[in-house]
Protein backbone atom coordinates (compact mmCIF):
# COMPACT_ATOMS: atom_id res chain seq x y z
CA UNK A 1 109.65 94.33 129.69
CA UNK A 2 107.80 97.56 128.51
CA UNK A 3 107.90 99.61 131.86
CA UNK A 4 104.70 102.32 132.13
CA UNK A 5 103.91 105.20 134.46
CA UNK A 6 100.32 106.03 134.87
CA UNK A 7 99.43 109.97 135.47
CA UNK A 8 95.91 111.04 135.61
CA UNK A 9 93.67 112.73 138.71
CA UNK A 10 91.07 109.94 138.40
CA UNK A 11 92.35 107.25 140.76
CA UNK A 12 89.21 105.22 139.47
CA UNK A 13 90.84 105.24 135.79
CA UNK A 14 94.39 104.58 137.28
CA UNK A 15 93.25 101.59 138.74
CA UNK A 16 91.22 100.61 135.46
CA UNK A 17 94.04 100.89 133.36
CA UNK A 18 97.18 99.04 135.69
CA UNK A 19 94.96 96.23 135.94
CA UNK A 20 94.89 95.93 132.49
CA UNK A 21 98.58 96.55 131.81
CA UNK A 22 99.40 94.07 134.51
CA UNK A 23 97.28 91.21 132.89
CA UNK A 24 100.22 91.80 130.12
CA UNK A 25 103.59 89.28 130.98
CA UNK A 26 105.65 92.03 128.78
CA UNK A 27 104.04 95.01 130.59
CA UNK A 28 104.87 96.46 134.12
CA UNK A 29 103.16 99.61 135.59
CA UNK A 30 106.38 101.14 137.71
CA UNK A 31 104.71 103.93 139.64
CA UNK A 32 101.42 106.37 139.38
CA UNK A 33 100.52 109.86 140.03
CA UNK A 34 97.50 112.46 140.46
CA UNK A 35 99.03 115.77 139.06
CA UNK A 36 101.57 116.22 136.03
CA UNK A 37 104.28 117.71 139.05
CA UNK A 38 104.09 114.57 140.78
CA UNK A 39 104.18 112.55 136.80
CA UNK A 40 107.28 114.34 136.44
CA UNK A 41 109.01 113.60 139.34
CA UNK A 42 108.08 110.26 138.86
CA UNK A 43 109.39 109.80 134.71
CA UNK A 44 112.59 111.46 136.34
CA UNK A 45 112.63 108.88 138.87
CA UNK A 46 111.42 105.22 137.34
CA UNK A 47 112.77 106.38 133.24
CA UNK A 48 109.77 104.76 132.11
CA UNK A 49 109.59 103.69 128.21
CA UNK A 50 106.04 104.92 128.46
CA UNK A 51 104.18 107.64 130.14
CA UNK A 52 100.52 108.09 130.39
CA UNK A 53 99.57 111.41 130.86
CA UNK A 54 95.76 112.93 130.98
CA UNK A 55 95.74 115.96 129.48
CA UNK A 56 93.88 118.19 132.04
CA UNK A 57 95.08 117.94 135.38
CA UNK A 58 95.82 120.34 138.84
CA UNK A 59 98.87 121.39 139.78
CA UNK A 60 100.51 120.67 136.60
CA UNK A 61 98.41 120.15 133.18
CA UNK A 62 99.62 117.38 131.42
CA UNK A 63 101.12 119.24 128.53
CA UNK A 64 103.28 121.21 130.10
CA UNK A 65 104.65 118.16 132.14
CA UNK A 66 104.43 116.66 128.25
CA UNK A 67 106.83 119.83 127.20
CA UNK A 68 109.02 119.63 129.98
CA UNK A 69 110.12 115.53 129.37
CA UNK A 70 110.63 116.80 125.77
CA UNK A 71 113.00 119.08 126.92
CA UNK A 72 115.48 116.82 129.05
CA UNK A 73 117.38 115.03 127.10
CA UNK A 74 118.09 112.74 129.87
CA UNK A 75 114.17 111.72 129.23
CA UNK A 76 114.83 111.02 125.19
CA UNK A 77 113.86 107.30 125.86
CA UNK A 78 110.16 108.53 127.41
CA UNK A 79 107.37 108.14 124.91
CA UNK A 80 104.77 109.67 126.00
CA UNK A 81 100.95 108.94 125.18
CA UNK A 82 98.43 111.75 126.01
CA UNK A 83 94.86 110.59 127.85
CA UNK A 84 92.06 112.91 126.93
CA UNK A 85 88.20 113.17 127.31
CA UNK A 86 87.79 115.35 124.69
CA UNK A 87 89.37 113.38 121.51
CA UNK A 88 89.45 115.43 118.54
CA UNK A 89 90.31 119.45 119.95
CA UNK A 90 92.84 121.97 120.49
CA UNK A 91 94.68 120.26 123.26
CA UNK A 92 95.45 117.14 121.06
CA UNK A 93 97.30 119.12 118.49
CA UNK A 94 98.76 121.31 121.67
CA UNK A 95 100.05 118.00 122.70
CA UNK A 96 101.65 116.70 119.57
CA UNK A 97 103.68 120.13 119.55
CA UNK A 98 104.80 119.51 123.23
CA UNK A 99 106.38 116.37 122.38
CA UNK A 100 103.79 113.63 122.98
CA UNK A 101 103.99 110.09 120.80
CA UNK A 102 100.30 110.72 120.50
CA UNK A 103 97.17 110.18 122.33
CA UNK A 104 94.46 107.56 123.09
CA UNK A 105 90.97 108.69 123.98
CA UNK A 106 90.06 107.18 127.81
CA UNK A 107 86.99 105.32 127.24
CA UNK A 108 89.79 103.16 124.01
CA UNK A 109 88.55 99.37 123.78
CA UNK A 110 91.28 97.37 126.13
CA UNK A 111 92.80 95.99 123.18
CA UNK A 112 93.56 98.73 121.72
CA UNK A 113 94.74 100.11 124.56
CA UNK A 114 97.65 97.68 125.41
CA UNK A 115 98.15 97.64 121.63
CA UNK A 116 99.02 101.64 122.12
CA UNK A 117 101.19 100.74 124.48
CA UNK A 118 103.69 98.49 122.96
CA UNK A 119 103.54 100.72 119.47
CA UNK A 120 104.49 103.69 121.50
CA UNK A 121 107.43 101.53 123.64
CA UNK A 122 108.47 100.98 120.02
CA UNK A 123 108.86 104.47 119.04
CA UNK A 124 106.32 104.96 116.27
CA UNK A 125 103.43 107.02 116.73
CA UNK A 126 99.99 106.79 117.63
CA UNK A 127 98.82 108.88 114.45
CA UNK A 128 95.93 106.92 112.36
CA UNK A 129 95.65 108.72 109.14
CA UNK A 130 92.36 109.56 109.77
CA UNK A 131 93.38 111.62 112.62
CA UNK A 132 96.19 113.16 110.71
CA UNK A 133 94.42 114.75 108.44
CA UNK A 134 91.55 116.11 110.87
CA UNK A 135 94.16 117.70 113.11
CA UNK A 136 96.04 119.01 109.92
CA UNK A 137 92.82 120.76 108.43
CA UNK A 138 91.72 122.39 111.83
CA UNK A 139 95.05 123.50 113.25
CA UNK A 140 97.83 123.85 110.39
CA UNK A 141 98.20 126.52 108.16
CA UNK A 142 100.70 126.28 105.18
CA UNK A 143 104.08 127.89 104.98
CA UNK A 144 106.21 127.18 102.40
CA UNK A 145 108.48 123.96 102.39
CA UNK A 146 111.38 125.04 104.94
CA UNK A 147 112.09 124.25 108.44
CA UNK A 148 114.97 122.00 107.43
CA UNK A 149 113.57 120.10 104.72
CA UNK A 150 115.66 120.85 101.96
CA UNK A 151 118.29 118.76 103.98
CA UNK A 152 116.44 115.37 103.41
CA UNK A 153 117.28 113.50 100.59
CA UNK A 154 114.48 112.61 97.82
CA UNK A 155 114.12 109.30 99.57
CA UNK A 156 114.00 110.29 102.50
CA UNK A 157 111.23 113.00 101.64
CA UNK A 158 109.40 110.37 100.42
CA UNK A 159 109.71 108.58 103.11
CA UNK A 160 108.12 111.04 105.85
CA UNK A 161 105.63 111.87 103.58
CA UNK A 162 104.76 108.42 103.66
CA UNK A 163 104.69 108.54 107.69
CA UNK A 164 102.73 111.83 107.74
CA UNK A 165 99.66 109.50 105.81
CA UNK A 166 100.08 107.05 108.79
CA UNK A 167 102.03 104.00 107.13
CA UNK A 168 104.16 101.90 109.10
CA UNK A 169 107.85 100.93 108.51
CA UNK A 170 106.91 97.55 106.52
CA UNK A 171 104.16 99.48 104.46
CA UNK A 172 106.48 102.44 103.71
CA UNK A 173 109.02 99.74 102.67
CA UNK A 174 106.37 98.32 100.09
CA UNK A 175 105.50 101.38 98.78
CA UNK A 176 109.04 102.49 98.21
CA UNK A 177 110.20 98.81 97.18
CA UNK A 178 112.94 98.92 100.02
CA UNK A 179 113.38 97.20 103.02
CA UNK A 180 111.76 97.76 106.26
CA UNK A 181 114.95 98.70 107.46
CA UNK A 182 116.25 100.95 105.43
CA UNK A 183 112.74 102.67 105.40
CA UNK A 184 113.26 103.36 109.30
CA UNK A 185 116.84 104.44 108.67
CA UNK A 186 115.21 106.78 105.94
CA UNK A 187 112.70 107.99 108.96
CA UNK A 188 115.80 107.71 111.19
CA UNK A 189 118.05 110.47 109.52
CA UNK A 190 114.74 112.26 108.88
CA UNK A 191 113.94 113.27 112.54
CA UNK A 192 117.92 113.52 113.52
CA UNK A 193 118.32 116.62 110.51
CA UNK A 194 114.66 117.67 111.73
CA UNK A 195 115.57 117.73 115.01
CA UNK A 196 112.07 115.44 115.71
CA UNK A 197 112.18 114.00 118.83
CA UNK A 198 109.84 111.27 117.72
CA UNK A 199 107.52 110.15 115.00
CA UNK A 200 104.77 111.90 116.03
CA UNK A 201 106.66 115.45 115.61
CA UNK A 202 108.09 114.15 112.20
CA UNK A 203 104.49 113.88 111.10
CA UNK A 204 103.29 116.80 112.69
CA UNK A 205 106.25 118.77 110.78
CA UNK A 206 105.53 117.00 107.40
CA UNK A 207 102.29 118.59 107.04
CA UNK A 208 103.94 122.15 108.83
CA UNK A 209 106.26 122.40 106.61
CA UNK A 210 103.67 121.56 103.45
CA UNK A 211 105.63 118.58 101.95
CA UNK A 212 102.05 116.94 102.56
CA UNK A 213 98.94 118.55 101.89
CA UNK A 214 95.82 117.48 104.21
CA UNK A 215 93.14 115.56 101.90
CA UNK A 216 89.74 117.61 101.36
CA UNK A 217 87.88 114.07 101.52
């Protein structure tokens, strides 16, 4: 059972949204909240496997409530998706760097939405590559390769680089001729030398640290 806490100041959207979780027989929404302080008693509380959190809220924005489950490690088993308004802007990237799985703009299709869900329960991010590489050209600049980098092996180089364009485990396993579980030991080892807390933050660091470029087209 995929457990979910809902945080957003809209109690309209709240209501939207754990109706359409609860429709779900592998889905359960454990608790809600109006304000990232409340959201953040509450992850500490229920230990959700995901949390929902809008982006702009009183009290406590949803990043810094974001940033602050990143920090616990008590909370390492939290995957959090952001909720925003706004879609592609500065707090989406600002997320991403807090710690967030990634995001899902509100007005999603419900499909997709529940599909979000259960890839983000799963630990893989919700980075389409088209989205990847319009956050990468606005908001990252290009340092040389380094933030811990040289410690991945060839393979497993390869590997993130192959996350960072949005491919799953399976496809990353056909590209590399592997199997789709040694492809998510390569990604694996890659976030423990990184230090990534998730998938999202692996990507986010593979284009950071310029072992992938951002496509011009």
């Amino acid at each position: 059972m995929i457990r979910v806490l809902l945080v957003d100041d809209q109690p309209l959207l709240r209501s939207g949204f754990r109706a359409l979780l609860n429709l779900e027989d592998d889905i359960e929404v454990v608790a809600e909240a109006a304000d990232g302080e409340d959201g953040l008693a509450l992850v500490r509380k229920h230990l959700p496997d995901v949390a929902l959190i809008d982006i702009q809220m009183p009290v406590m924005d949803g990043i810094k409530a974001t940033r602050r489950i990143a920090a616990d490690s008590s909370l390492a088993g939290v995957h959090v998706v952001m909720l925003t308004n706004y879609g592609m802007d500065e707090y989406v990237f600002d997320a991403l760097r807090a710690g967030a799985a990634g995001f899902l703009v509100k007005d999603v299709v419900p499909e997709d939405f529940v599909h979000a869900v259960r890839v983000a329960a799963r630990g893989d991010a919700l980075l389409a590559p088209a989205i990847t590489r319009k956050l990468i050209d606005r908001y990252v600049t290009q340092p040389p390769l380094g933030r811990g980098l040289e410690e991945l092996t060839s393979r497993e180089r390869e590997a993130v680089a192959l996350a960072a364009q949005g491919l799953s485990n399976d496809e990353i396993a056909a590209r590399m001729v592997i199997t789709p579980l040694t492809a998510k030991t390569h990604i694996n080892r890659a976030m423990t030398k990184l230090h990534a807390r998730d998938r999202a933050q692996l990507v986010v660091l593979a284009y950071e640290s310029g072992l992938v470029t951002p496509r011009t087209s």
